[in-house]
C-alpha atoms as a PDB file:
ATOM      1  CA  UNK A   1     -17.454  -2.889   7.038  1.00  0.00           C
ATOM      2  CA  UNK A   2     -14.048  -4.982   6.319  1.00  0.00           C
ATOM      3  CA  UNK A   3     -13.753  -7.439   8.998  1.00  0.00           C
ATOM      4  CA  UNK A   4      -9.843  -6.919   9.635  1.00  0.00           C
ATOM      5  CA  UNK A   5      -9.845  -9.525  12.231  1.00  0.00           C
ATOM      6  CA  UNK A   6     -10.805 -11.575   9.626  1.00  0.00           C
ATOM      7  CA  UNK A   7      -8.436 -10.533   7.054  1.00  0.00           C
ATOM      8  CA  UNK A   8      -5.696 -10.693   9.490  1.00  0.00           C
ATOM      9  CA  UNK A   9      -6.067 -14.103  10.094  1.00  0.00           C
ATOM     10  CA  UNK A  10      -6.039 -15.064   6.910  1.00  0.00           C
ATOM     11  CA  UNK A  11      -2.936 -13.516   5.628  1.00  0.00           C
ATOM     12  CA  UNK A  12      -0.933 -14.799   8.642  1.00  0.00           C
ATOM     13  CA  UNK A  13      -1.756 -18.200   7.507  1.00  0.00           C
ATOM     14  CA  UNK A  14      -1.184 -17.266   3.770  1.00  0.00           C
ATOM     15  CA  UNK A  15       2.040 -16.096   4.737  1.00  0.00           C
ATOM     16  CA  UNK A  16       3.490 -18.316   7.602  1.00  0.00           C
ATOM     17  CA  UNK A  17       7.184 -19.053   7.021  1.00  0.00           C
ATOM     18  CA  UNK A  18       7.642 -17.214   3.755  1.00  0.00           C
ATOM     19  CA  UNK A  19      10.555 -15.165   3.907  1.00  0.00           C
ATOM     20  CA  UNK A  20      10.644 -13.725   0.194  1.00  0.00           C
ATOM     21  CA  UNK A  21       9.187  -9.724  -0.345  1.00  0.00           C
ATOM     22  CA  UNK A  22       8.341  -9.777  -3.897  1.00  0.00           C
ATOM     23  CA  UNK A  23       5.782 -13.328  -2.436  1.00  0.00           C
ATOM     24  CA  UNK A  24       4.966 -11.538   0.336  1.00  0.00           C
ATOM     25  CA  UNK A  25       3.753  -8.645  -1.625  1.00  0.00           C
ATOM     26  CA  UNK A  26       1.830 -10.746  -3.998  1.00  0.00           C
ATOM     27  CA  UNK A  27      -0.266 -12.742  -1.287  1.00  0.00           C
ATOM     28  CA  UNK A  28      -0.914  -9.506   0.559  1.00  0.00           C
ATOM     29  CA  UNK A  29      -2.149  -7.104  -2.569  1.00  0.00           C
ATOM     30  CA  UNK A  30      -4.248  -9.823  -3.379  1.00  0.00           C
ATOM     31  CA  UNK A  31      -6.080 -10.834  -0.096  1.00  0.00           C
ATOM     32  CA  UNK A  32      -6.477  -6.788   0.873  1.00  0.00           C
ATOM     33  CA  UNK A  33      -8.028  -6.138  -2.592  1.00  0.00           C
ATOM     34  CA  UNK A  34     -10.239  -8.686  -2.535  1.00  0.00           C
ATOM     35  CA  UNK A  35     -11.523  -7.736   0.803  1.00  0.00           C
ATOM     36  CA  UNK A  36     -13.462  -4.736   0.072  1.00  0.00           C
ATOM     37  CA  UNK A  37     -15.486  -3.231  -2.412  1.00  0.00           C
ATOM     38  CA  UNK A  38     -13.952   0.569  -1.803  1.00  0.00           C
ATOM     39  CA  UNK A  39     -10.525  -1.010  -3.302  1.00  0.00           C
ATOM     40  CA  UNK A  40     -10.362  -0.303  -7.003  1.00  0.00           C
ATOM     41  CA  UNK A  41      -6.319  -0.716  -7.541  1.00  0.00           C
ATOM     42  CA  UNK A  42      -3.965  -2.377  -4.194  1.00  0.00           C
ATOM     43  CA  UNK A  43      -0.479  -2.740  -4.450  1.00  0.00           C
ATOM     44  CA  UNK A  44       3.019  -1.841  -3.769  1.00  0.00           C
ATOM     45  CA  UNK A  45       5.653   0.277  -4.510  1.00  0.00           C
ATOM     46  CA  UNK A  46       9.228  -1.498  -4.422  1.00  0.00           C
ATOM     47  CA  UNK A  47      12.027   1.606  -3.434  1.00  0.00           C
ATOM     48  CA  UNK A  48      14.690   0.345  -6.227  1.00  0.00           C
ATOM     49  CA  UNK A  49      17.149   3.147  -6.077  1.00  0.00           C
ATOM     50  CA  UNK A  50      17.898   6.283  -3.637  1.00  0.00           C
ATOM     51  CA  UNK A  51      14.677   8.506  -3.828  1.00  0.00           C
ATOM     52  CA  UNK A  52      12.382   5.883  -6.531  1.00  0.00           C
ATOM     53  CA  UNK A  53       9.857   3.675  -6.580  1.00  0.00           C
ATOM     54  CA  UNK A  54       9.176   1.172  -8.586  1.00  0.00           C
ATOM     55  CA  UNK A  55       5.875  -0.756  -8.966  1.00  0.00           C
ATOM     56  CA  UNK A  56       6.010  -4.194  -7.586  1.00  0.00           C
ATOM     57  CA  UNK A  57       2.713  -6.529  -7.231  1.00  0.00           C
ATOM     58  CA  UNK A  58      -0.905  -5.199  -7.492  1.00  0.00           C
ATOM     59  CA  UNK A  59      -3.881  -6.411  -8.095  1.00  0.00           C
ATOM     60  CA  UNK A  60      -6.221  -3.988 -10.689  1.00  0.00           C
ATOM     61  CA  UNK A  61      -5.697  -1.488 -13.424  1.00  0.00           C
ATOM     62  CA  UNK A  62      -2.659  -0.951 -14.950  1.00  0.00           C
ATOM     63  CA  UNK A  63       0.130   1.430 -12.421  1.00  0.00           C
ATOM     64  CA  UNK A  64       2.675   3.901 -12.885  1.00  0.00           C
ATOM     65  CA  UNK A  65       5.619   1.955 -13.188  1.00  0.00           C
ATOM     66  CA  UNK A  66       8.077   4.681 -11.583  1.00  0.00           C
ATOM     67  CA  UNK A  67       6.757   7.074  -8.852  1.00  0.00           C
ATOM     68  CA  UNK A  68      10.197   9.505  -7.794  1.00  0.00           C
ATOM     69  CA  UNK A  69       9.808  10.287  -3.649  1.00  0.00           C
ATOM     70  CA  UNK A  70       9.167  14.047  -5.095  1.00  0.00           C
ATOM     71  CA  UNK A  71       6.263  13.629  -6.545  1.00  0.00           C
ATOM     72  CA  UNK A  72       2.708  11.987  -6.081  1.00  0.00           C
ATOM     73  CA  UNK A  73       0.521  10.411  -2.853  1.00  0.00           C
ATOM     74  CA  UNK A  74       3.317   7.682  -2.465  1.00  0.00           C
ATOM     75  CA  UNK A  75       6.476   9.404  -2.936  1.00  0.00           C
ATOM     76  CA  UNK A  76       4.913  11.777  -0.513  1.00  0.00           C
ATOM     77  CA  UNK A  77       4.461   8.723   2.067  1.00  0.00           C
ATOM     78  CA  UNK A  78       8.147   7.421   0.983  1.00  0.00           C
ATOM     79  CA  UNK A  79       9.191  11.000   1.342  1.00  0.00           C
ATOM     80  CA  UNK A  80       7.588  11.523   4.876  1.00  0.00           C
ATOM     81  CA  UNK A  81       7.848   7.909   5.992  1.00  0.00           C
ATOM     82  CA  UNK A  82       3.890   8.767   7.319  1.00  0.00           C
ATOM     83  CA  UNK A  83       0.619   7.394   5.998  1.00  0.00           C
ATOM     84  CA  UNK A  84      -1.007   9.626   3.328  1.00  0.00           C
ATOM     85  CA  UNK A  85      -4.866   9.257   3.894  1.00  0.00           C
ATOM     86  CA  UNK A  86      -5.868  11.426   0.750  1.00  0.00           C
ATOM     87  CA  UNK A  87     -10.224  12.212   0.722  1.00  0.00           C
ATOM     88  CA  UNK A  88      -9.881  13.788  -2.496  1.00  0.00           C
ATOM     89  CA  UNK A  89      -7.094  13.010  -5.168  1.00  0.00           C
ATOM     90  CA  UNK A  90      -7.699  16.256  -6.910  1.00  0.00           C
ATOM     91  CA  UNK A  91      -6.945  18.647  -3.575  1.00  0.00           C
ATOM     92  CA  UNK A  92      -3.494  16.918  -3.257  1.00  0.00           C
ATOM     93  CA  UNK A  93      -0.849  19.028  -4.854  1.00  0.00           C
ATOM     94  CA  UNK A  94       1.253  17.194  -7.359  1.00  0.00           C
ATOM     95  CA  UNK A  95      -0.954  14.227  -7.489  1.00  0.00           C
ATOM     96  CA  UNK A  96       0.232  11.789 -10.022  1.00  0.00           C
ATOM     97  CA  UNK A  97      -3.458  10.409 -11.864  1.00  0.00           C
ATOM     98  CA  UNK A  98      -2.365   6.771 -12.868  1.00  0.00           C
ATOM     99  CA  UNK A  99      -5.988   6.260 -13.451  1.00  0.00           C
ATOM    100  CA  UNK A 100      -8.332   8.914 -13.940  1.00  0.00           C
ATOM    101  CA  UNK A 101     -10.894   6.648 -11.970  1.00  0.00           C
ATOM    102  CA  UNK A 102      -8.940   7.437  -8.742  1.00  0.00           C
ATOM    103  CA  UNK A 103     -10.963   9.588  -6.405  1.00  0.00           C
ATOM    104  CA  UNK A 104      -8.947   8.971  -2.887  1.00  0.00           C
ATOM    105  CA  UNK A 105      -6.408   7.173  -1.244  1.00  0.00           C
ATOM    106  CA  UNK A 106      -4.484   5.608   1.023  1.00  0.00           C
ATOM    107  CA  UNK A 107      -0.876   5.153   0.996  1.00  0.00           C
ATOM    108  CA  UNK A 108       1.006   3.194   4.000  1.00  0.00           C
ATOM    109  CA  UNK A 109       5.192   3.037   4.309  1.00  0.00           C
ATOM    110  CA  UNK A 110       6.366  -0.399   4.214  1.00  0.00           C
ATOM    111  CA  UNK A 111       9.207  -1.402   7.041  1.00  0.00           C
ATOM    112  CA  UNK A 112      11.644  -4.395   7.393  1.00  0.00           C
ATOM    113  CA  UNK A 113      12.572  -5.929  10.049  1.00  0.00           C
ATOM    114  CA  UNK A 114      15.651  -3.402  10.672  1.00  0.00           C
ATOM    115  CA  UNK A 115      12.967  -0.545  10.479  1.00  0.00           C
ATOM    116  CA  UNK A 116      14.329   0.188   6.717  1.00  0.00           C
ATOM    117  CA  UNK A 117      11.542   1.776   4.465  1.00  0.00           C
ATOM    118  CA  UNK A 118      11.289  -1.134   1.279  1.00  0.00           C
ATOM    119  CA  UNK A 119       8.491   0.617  -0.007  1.00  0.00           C
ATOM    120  CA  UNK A 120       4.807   1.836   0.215  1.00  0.00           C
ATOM    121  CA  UNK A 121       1.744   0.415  -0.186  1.00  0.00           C
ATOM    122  CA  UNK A 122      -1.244   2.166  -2.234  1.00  0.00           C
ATOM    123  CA  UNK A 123      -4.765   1.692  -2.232  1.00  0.00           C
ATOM    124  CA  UNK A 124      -7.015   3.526  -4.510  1.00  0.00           C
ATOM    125  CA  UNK A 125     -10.953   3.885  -4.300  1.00  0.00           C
ATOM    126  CA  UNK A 126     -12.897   5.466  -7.455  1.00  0.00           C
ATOM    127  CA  UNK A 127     -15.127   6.644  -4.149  1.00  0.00           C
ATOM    128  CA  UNK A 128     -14.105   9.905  -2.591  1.00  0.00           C
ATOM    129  CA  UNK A 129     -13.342   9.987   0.858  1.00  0.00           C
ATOM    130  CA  UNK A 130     -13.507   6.117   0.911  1.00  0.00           C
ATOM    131  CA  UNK A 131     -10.592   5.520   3.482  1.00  0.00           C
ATOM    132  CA  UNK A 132     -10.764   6.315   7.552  1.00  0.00           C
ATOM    133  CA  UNK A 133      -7.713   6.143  10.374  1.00  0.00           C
ATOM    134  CA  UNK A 134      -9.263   3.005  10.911  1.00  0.00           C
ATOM    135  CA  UNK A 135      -8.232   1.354   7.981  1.00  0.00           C
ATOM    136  CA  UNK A 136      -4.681   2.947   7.858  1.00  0.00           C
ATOM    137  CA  UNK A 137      -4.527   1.903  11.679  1.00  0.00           C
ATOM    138  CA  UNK A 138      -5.607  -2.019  10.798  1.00  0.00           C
ATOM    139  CA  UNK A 139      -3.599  -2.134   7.767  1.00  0.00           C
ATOM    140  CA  UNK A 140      -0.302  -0.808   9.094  1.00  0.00           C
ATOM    141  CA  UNK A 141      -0.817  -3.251  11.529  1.00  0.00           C
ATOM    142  CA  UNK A 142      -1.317  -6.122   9.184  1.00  0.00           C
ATOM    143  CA  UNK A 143       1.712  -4.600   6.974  1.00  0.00           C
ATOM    144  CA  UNK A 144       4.048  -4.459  10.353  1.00  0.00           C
ATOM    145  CA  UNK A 145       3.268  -8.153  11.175  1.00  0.00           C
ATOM    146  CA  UNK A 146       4.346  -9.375   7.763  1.00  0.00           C
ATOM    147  CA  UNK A 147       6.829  -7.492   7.316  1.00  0.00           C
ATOM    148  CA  UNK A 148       8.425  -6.166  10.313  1.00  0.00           C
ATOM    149  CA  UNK A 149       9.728  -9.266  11.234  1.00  0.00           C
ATOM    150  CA  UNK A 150      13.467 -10.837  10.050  1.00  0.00           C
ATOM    151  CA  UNK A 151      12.711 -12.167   6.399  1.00  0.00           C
ATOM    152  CA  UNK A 152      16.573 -13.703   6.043  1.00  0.00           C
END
């Protein structure tokens, strides 16, 4: 089991004092995807325009590079501004398959300091039913202390 203590830690010290998303973004796809074996692609989704995404760092398989709120796991969670904890891919209507691998996932909305949605950020597992509240619960946390704070 993913010690999120653990990972916690270590992204608050990767992180301490930077202020810039796109860095941000980087350190933190990197350190969750290297945490766990159930994590097949980890990264973001940047909201560029009114109603888009836009991929922004990941670590794994190529992305979709433009995910519309209107369709797909994460335009759902940009949609809804809730987490999408998806067991199986394939029972999600209008599930966008960036890589045919992907069995479930779990999607988290990304905050600012001012409580603005900046984007979402998507794991994938090639295992179904990989994800639990658990993780969504640790990870929103994690996501909330890096970037709920003032970044300016």
């Amino acid at each position: 089991m993913l010690d999120y203590d653990s990972l916690a830690a270590r992204i608050e010290a990767l992180t301490e004092g930077e202020t810039d998303t796109v860095a941000l973004m980087a350190t933190l796809a990197c350190e969750v995807h290297h945490s766990d074996d159930r994590f097949d692609w980890t990264g973001f989704y940047r909201v560029t325009a009114p109603g888009m995404l836009k991929i922004g760092p990941y670590q794994g398989g190529h992305g979709c590079l433009v995910i519309p709120f209107a369709r797909g796991v994460c335009g759902a969670c940009a949609r809804t501004g809730e987490v999408q904890l998806v067991p199986d891919v394939e029972a999600f209507d209008g599930h966008i398959a960036c890589a045919s691998s992907t069995r479930s996932e779990l999607v988290l909305p990304v905050r600012n300091g001012a409580g603005q949605l900046i984007g979402v950020f998507d794991i994938d597992s090639d295992q179904p039913d990989a994800f639990t509240q658990h993780d969504a619960e640790r990870l929103a946390a994690i996501l909330d202390a890096v970037f709920g704070k003032d970044l300016t």
